[in-house]
C-alpha atoms as a PDB file:
ATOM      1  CA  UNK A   1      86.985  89.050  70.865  1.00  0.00           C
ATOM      2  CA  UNK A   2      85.570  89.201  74.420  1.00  0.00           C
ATOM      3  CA  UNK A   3      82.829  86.979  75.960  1.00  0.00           C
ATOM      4  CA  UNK A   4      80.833  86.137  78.525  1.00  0.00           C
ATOM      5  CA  UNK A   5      83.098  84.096  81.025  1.00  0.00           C
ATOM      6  CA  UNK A   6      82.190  80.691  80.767  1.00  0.00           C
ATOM      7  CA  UNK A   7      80.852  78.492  83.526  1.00  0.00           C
ATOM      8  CA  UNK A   8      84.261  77.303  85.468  1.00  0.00           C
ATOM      9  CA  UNK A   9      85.310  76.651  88.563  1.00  0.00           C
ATOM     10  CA  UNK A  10      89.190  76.872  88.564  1.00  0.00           C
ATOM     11  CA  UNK A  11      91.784  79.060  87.078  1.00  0.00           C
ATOM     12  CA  UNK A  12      95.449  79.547  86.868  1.00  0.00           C
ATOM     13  CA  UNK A  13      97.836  82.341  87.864  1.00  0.00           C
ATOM     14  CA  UNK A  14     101.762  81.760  87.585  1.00  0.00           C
ATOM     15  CA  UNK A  15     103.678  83.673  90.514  1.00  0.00           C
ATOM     16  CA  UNK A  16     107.409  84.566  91.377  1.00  0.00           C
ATOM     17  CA  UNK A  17     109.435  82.757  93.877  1.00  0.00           C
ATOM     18  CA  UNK A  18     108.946  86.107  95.899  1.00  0.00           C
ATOM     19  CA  UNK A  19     105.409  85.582  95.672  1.00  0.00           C
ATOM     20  CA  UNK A  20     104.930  82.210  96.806  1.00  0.00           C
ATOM     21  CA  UNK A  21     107.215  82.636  99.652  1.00  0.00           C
ATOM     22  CA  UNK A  22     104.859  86.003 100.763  1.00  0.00           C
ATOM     23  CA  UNK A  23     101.917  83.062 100.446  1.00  0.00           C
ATOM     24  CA  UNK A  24     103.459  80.230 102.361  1.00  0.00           C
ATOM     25  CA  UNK A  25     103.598  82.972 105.327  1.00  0.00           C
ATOM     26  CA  UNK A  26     100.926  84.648 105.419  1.00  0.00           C
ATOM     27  CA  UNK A  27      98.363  82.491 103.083  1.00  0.00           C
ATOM     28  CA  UNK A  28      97.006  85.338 101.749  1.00  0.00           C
ATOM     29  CA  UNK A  29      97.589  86.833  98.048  1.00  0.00           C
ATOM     30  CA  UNK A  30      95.779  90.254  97.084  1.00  0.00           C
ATOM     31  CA  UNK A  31      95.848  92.182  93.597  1.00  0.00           C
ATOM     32  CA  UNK A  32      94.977  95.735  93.881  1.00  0.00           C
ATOM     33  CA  UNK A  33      95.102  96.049  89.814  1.00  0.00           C
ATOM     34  CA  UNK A  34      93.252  93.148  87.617  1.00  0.00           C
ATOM     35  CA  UNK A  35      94.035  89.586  88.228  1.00  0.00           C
ATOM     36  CA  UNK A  36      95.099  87.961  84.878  1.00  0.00           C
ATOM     37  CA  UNK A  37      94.641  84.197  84.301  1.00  0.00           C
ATOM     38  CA  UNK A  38      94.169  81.034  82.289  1.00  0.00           C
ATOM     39  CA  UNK A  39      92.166  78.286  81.615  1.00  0.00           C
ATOM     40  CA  UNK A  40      95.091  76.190  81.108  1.00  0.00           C
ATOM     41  CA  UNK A  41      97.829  75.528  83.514  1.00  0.00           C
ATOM     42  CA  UNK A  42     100.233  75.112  81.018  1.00  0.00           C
ATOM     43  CA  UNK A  43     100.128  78.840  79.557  1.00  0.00           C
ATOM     44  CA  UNK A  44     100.663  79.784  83.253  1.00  0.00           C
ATOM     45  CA  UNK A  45     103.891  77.497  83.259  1.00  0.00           C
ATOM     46  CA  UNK A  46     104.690  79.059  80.088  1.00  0.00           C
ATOM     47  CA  UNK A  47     107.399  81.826  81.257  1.00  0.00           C
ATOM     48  CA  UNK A  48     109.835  79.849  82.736  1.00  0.00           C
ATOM     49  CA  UNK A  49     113.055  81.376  82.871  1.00  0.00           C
ATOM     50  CA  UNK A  50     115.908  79.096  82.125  1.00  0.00           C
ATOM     51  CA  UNK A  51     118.674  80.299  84.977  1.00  0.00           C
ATOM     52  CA  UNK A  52     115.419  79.560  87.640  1.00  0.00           C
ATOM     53  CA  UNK A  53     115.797  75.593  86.679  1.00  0.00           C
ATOM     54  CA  UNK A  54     116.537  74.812  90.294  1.00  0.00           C
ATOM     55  CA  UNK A  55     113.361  76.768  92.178  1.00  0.00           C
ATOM     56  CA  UNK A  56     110.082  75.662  91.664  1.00  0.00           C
ATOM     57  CA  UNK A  57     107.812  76.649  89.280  1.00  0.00           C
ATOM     58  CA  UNK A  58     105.011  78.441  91.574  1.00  0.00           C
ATOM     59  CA  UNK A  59     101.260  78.327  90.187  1.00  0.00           C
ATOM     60  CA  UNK A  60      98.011  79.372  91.629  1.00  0.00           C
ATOM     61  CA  UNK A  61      95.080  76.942  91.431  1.00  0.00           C
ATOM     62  CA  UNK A  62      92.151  79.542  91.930  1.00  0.00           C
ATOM     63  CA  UNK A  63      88.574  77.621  93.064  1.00  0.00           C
ATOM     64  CA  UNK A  64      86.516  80.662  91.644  1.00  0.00           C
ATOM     65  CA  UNK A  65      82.417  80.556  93.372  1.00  0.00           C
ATOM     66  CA  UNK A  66      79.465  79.945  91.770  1.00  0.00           C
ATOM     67  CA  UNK A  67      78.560  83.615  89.802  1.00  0.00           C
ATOM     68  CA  UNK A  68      82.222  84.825  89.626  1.00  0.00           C
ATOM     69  CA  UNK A  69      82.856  87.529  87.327  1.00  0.00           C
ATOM     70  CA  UNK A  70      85.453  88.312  84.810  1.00  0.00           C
ATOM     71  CA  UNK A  71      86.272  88.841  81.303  1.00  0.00           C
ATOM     72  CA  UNK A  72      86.731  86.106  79.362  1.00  0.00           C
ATOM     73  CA  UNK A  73      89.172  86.181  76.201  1.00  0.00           C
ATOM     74  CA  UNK A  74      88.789  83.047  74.237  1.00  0.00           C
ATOM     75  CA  UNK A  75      91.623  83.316  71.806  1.00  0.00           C
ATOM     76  CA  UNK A  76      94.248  83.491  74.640  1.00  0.00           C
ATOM     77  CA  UNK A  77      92.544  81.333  76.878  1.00  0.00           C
ATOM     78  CA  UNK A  78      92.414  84.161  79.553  1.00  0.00           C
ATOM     79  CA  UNK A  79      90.017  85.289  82.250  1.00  0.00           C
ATOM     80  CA  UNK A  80      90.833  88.854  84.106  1.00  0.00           C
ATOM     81  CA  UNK A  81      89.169  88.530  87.572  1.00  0.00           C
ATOM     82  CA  UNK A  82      88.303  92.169  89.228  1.00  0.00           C
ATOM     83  CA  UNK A  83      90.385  94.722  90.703  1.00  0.00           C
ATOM     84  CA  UNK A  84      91.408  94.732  94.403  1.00  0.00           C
ATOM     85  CA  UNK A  85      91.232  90.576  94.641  1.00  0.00           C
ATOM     86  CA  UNK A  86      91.945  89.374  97.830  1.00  0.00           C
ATOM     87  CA  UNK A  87      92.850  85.246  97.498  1.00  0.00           C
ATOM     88  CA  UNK A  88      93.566  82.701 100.593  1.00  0.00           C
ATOM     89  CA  UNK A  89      95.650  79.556 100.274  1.00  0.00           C
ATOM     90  CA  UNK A  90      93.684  76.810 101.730  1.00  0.00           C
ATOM     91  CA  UNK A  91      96.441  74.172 100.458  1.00  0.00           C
ATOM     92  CA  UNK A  92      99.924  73.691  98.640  1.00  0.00           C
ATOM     93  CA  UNK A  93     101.398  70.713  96.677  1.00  0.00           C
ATOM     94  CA  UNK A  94     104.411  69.302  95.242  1.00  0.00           C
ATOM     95  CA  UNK A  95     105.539  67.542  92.100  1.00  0.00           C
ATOM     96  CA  UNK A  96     108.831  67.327  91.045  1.00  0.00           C
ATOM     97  CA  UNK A  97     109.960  66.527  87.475  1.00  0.00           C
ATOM     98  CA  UNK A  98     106.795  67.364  85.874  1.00  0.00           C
ATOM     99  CA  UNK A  99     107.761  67.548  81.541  1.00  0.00           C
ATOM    100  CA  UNK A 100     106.218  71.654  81.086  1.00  0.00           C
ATOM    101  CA  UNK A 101     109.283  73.099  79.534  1.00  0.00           C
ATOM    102  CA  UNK A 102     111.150  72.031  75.983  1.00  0.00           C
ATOM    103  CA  UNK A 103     114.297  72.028  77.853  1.00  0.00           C
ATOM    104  CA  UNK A 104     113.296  69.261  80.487  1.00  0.00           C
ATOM    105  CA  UNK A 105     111.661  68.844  83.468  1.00  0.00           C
ATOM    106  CA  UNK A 106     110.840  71.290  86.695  1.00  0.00           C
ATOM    107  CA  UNK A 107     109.925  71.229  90.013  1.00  0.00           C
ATOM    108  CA  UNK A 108     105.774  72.842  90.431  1.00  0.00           C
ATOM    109  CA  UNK A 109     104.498  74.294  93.252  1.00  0.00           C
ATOM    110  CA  UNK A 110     100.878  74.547  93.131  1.00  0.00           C
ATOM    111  CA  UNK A 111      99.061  76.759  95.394  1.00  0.00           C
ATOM    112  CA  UNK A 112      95.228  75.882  95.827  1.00  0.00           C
ATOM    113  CA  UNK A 113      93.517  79.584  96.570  1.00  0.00           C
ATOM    114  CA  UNK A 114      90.015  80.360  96.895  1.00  0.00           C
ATOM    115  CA  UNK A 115      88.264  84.550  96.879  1.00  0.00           C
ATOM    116  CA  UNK A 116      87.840  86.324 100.092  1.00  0.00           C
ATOM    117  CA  UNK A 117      84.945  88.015 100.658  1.00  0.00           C
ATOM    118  CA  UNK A 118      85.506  91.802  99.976  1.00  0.00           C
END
């Protein structure tokens, strides 16, 4: 079932380790195809690959403004922002030994982004 997005102002987006390090140079992040994400950090923690145990777990904290768009998919906790998303990182923080996987703890690194104007 799809609905309306609800009223929200942040969003989640895992990354690779690839990724990130793109975003720690440049601070920009764009999407030319849909931008998947959650409501919940946790699902975007959720694919954690067990040989990366020593890298950081790299998530996107995405401040979305007031009359954002997307589609909103309830039953997986999902919002798909628009094509061609352009996001800049206006912060970055640490934690290490956060409890998010069954096999122990990892290292997060969460990005805090916000939506360029197209």
């Amino acid at each position: 079932m799809v609905e309306a997005m609800p009223e929200l102002r942040i969003v989640y987006r895992g990354m690779t380790e690839e990724t990130a390090e793109r975003l720690l140079n440049s601070n920009v992040f764009t999407n030319k195809g849909f931008t998947d994400t959650t409501l919940n950090p946790w699902n975007a923690c959720e694919p954690l690959d067990p040989e990366r145990r020593d890298s950081f777990h790299n998530l996107m904290a995405i401040s979305l403004p007031e009359g954002a768009h997307g589609l909103h998919i309830p039953e997986q906790e999902m919002i798909v922002l628009q094509r061609d998303l352009t996001l800049k990182c206006i912060g970055v923080a640490m934690f290490n030994s956060v409890m998010i996987a069954s096999d122990g703890p990892r290292d997060i690194r969460i990005f805090a982004m916000e939506m360029m104007e197209q």
